[in-house]
N, C-alpha and C. Protein backbone atom coordinates (compact mmCIF):
# COMPACT_ATOMS: atom_id res chain seq x y z
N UNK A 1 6.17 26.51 9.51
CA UNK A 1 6.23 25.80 8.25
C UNK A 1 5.45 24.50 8.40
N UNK A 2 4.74 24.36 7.97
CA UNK A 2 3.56 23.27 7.81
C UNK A 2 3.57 22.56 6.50
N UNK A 3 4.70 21.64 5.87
CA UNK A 3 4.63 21.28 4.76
C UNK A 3 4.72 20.09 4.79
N UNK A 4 4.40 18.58 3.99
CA UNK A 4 3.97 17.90 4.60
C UNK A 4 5.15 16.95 5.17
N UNK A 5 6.60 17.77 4.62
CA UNK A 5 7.80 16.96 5.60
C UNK A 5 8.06 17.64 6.52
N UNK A 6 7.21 18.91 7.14
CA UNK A 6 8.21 19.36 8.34
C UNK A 6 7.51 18.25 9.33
N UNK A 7 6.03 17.90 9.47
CA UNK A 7 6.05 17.13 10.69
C UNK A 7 7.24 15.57 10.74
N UNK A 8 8.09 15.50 9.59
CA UNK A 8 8.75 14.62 10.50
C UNK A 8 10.15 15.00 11.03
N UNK A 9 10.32 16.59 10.84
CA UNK A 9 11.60 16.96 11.11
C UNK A 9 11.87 17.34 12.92
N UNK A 10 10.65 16.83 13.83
CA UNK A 10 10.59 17.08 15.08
C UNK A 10 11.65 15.96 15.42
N UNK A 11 12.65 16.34 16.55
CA UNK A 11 13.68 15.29 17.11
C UNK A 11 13.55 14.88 18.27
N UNK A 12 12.92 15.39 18.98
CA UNK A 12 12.30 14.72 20.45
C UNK A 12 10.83 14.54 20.55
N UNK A 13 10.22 14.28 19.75
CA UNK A 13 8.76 13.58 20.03
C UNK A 13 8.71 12.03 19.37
N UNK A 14 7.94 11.54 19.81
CA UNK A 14 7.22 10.34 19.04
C UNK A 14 7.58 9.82 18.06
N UNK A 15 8.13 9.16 17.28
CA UNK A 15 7.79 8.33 15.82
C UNK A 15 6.32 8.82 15.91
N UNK A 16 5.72 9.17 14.29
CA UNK A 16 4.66 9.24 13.66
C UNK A 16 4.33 7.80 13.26
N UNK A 17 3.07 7.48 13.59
CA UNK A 17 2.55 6.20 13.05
C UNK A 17 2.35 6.16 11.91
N UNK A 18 2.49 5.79 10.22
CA UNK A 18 1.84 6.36 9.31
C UNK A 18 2.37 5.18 8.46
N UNK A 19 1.87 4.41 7.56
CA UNK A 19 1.74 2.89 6.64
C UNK A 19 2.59 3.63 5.45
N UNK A 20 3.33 2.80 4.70
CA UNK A 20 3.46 3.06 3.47
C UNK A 20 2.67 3.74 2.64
N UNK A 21 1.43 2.96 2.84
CA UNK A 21 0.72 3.35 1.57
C UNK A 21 0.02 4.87 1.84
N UNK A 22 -0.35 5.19 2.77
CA UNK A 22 -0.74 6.25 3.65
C UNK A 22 0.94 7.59 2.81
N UNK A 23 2.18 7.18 3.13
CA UNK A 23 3.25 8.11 3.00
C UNK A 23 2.90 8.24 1.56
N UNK A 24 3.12 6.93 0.61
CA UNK A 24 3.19 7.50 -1.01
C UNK A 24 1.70 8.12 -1.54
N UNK A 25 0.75 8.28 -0.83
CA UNK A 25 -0.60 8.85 -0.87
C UNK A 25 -0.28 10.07 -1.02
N UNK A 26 0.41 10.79 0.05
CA UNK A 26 0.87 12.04 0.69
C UNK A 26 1.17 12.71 -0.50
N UNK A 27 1.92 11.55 -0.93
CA UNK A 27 3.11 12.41 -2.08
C UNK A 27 2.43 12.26 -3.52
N UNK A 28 1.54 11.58 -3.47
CA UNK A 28 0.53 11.99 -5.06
C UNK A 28 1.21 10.49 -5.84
N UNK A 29 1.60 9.42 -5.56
CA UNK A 29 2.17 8.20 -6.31
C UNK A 29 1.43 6.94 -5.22
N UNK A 30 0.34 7.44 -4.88
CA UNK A 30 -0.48 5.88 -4.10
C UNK A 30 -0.48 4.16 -5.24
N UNK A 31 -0.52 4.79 -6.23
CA UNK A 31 -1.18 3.60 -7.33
C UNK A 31 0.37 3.05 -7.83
N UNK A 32 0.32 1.74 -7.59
CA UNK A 32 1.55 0.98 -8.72
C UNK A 32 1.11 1.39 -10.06
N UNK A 33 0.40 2.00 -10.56
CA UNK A 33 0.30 2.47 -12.52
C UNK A 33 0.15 3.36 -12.57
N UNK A 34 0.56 4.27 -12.93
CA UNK A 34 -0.11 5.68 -13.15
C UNK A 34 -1.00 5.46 -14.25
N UNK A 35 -1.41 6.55 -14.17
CA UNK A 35 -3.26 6.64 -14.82
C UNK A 35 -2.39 7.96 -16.21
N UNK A 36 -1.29 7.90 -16.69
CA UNK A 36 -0.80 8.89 -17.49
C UNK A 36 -1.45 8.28 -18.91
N UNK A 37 -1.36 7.09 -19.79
CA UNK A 37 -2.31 7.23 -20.94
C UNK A 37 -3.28 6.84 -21.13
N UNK A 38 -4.13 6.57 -19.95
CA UNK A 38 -5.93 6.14 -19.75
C UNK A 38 -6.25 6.91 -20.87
N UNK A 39 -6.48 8.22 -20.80
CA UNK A 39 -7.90 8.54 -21.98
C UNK A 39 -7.17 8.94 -23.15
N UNK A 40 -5.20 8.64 -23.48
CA UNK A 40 -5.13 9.26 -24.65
C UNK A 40 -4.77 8.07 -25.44
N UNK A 41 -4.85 6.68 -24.65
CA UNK A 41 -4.36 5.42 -25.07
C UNK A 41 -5.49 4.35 -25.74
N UNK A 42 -6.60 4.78 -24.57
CA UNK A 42 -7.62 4.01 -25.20
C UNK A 42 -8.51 4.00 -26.79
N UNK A 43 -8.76 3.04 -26.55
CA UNK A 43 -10.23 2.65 -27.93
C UNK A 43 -9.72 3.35 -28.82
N UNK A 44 -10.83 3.90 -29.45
CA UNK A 44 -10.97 4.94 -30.48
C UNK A 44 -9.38 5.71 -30.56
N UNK A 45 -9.30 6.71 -29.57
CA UNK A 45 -8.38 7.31 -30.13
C UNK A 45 -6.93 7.14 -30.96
N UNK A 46 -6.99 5.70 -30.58
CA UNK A 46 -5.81 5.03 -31.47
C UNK A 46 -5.77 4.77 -32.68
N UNK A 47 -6.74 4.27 -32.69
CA UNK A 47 -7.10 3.48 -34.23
C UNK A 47 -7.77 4.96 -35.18
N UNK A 48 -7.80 6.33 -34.54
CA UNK A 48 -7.93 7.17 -35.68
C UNK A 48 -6.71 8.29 -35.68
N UNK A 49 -5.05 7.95 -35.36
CA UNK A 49 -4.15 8.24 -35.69
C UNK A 49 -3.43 7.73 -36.25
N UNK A 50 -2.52 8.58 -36.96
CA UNK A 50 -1.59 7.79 -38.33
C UNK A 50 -0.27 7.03 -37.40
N UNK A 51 0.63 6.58 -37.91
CA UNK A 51 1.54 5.53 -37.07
C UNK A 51 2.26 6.42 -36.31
N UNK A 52 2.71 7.98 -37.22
CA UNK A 52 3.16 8.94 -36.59
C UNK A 52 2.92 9.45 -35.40
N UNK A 53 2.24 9.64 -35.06
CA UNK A 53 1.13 10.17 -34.05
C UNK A 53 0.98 9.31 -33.11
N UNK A 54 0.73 8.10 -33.23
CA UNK A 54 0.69 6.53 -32.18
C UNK A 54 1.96 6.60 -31.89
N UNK A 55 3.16 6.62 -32.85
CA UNK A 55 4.54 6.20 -32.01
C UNK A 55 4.68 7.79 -30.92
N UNK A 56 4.27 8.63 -31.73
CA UNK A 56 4.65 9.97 -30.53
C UNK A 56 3.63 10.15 -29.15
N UNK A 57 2.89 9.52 -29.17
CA UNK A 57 2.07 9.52 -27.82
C UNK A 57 2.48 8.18 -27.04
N UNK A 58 2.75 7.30 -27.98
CA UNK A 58 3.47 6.21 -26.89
C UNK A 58 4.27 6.42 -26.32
N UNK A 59 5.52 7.06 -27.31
CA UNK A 59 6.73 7.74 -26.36
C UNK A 59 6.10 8.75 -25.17
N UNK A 60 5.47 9.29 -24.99
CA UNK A 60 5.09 10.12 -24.38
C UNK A 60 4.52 9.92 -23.07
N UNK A 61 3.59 8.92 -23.24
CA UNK A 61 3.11 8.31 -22.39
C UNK A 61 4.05 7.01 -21.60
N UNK A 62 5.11 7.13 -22.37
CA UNK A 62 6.07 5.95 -21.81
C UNK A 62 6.76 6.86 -20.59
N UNK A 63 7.48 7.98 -20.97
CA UNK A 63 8.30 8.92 -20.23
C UNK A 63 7.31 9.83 -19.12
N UNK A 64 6.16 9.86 -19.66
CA UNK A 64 5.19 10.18 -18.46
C UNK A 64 5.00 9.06 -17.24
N UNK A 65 5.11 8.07 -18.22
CA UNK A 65 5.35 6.58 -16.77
C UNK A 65 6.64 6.63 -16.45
N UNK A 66 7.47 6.33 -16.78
CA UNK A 66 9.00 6.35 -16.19
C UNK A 66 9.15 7.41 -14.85
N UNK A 67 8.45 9.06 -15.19
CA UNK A 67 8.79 9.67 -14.70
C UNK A 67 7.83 9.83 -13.26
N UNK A 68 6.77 8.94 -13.53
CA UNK A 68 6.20 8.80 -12.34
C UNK A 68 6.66 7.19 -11.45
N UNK A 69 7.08 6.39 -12.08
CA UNK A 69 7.98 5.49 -11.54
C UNK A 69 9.16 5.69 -10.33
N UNK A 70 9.60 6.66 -11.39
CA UNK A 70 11.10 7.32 -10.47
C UNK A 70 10.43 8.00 -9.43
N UNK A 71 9.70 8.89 -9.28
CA UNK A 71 8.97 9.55 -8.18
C UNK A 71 8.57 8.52 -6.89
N UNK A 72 7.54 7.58 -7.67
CA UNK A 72 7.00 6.24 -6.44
C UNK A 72 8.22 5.54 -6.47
N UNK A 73 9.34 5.39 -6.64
CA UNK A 73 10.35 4.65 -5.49
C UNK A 73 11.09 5.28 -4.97
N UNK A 74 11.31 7.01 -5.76
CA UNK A 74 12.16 7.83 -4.65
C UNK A 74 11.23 7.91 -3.15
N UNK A 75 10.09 8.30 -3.45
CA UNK A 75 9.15 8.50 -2.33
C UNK A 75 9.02 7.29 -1.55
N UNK A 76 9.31 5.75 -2.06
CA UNK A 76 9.53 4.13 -1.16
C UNK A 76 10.51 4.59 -0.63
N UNK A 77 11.69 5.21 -1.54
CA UNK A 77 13.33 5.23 -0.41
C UNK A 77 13.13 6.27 0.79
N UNK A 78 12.39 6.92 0.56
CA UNK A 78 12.39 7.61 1.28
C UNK A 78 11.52 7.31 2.91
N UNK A 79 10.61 6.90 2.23
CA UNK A 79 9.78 6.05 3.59
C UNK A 79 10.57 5.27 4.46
N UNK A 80 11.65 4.64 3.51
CA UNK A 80 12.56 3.43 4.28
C UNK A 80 13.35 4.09 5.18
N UNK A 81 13.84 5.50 4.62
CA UNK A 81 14.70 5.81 5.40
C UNK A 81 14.24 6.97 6.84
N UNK A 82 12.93 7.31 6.53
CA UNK A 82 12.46 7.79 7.82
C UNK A 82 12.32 6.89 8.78
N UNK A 83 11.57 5.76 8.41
CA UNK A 83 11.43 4.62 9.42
C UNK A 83 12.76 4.11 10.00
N UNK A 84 13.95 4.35 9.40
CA UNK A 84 15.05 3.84 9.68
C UNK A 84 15.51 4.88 10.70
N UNK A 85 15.28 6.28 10.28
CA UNK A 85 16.10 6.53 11.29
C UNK A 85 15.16 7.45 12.35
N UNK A 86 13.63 6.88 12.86
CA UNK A 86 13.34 6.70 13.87
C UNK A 86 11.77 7.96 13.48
N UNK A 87 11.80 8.91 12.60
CA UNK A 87 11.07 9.84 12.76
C UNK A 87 9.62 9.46 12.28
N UNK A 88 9.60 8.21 11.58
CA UNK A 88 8.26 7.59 11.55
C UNK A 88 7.91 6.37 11.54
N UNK A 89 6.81 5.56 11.85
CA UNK A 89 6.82 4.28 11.92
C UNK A 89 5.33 3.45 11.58
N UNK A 90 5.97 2.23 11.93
CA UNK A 90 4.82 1.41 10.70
C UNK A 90 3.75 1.65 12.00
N UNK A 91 2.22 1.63 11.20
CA UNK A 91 1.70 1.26 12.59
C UNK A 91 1.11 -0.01 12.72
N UNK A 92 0.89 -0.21 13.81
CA UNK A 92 0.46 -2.03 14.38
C UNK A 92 -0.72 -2.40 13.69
N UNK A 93 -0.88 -3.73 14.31
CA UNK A 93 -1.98 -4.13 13.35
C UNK A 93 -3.36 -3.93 14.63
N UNK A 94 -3.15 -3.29 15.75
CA UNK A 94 -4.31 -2.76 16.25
C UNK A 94 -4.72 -1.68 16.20
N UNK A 95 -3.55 -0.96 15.69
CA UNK A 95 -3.56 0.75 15.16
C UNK A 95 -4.90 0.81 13.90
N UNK A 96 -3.85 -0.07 13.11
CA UNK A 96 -4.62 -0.68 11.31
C UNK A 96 -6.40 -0.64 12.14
N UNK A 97 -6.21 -1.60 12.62
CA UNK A 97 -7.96 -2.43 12.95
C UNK A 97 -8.53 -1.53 13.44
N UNK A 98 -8.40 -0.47 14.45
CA UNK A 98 -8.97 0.29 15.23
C UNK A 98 -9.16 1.84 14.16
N UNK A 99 -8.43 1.84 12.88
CA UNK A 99 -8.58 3.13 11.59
C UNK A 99 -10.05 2.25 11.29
N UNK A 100 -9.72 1.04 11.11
CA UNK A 100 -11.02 0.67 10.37
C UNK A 100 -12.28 0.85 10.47
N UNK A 101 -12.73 0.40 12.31
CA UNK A 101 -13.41 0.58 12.83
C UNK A 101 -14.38 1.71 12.70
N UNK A 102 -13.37 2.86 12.38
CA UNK A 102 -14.05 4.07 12.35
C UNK A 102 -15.10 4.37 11.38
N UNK A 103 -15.10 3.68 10.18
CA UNK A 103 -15.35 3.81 9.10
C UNK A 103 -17.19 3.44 9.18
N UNK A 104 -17.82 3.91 7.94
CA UNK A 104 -19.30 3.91 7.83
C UNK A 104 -20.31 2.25 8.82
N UNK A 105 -21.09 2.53 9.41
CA UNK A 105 -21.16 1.81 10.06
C UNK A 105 -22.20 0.36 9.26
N UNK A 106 -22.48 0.69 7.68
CA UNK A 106 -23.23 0.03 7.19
C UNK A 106 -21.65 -1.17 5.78
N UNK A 107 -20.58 -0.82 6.21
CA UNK A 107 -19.34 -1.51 5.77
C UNK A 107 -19.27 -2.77 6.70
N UNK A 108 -19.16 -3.47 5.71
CA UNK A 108 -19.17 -5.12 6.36
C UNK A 108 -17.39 -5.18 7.01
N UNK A 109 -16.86 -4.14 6.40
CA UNK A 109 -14.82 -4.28 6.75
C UNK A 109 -15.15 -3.66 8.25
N UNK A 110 -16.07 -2.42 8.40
CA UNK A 110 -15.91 -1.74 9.49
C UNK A 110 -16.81 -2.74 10.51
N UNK A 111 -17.62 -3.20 10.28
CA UNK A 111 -18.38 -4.09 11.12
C UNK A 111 -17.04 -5.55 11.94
N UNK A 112 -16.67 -5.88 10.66
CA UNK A 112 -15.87 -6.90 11.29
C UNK A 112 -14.18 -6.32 12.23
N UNK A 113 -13.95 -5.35 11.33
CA UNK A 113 -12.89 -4.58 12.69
C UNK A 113 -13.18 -4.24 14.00
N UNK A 114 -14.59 -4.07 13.55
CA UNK A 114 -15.18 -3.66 15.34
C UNK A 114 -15.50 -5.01 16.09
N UNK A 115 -15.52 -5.95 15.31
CA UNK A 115 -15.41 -7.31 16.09
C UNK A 115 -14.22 -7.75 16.50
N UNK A 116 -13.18 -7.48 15.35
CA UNK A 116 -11.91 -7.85 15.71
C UNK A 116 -11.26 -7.04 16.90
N UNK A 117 -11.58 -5.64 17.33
CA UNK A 117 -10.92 -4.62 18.18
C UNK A 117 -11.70 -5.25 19.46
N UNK A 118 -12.96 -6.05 19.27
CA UNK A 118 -13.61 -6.04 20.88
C UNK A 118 -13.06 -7.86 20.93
N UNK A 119 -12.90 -8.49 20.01
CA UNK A 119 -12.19 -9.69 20.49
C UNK A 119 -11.08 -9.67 20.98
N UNK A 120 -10.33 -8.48 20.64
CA UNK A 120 -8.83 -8.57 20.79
C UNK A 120 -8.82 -7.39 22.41
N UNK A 121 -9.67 -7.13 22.55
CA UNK A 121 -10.08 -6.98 23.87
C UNK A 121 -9.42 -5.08 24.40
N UNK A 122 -9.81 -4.53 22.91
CA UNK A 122 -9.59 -2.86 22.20
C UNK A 122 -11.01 -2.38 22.55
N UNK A 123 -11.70 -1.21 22.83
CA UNK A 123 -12.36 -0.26 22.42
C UNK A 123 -12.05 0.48 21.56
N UNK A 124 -13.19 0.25 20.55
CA UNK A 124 -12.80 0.85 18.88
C UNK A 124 -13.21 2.22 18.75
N UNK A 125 -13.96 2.95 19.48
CA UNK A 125 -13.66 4.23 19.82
C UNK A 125 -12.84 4.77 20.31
N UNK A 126 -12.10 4.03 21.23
CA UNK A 126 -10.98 5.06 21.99
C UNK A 126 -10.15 4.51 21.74
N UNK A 127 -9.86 3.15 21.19
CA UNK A 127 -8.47 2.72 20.83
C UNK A 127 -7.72 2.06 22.54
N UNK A 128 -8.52 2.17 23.26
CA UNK A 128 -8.16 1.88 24.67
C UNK A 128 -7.99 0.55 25.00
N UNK A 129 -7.62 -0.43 25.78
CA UNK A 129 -7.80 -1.77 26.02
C UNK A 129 -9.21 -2.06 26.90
N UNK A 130 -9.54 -2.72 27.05
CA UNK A 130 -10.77 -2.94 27.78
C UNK A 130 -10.42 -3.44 29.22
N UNK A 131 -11.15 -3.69 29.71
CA UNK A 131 -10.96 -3.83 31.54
C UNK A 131 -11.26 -5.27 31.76
């Protein structure tokens, strides 16, 4: 079973390293807003429905947010409580710097992580300490 909670149902390995924002990614609620009435809210389409029609897509789009609300903090409680009880964890901030690193080598973020991983005295390829 490969689903994306069995890897934390292992009881004798490791804490998983994995960020908040990384867990509510997983679960499809990365964004504090959902994107539910972007194209039925905007411009135009408002101003050429009758009041009827505006109050029923607002409602709509209200309970489409609510219901993705409830999702992104069940999925926060839930983060809290893996980390709590051991099966995953935050990762460090050399973990963080050394993801960065990896990244396109013409990124001014990845350029300066790879400064920060060799000041802090990391190899940003291997994640190793230096000698």
């Amino acid at each position: 079973m490969d689903g994306i909670g069995s890897s934390f149902s292992k009881s004798n390995s490791a804490p998983t390293p994995m960020t908040e924002e990384e867990f509510l990614r997983e679960r499809g609620v990365a964004y504090a807003v959902s994107g539910a009435g972007i194209d039925r809210y905007g411009g135009a389409n408002m101003t050429r429905m009758s009041d009827r029609q505006r109050k029923r897509t607002l409602s709509s789009i209200n309970s489409l947010n609510d219901a993705y609300y409830e999702k992104r903090e069940a999925a926060r409680k839930e983060y809290q409580n893996l980390v709590a009880s051991g099966k995953i964890r935050d990762k460090t901030r050399v973990e963080r710097i050394i993801e960065n690193a990896h990244g396109h080598p013409d990124n001014t973020s990845t350029q300066a992580a790879r400064r920060m991983a060799a000041k802090m005295g990391y190899d940003w390829k291997t994640g190793k300490k230096l000698k």
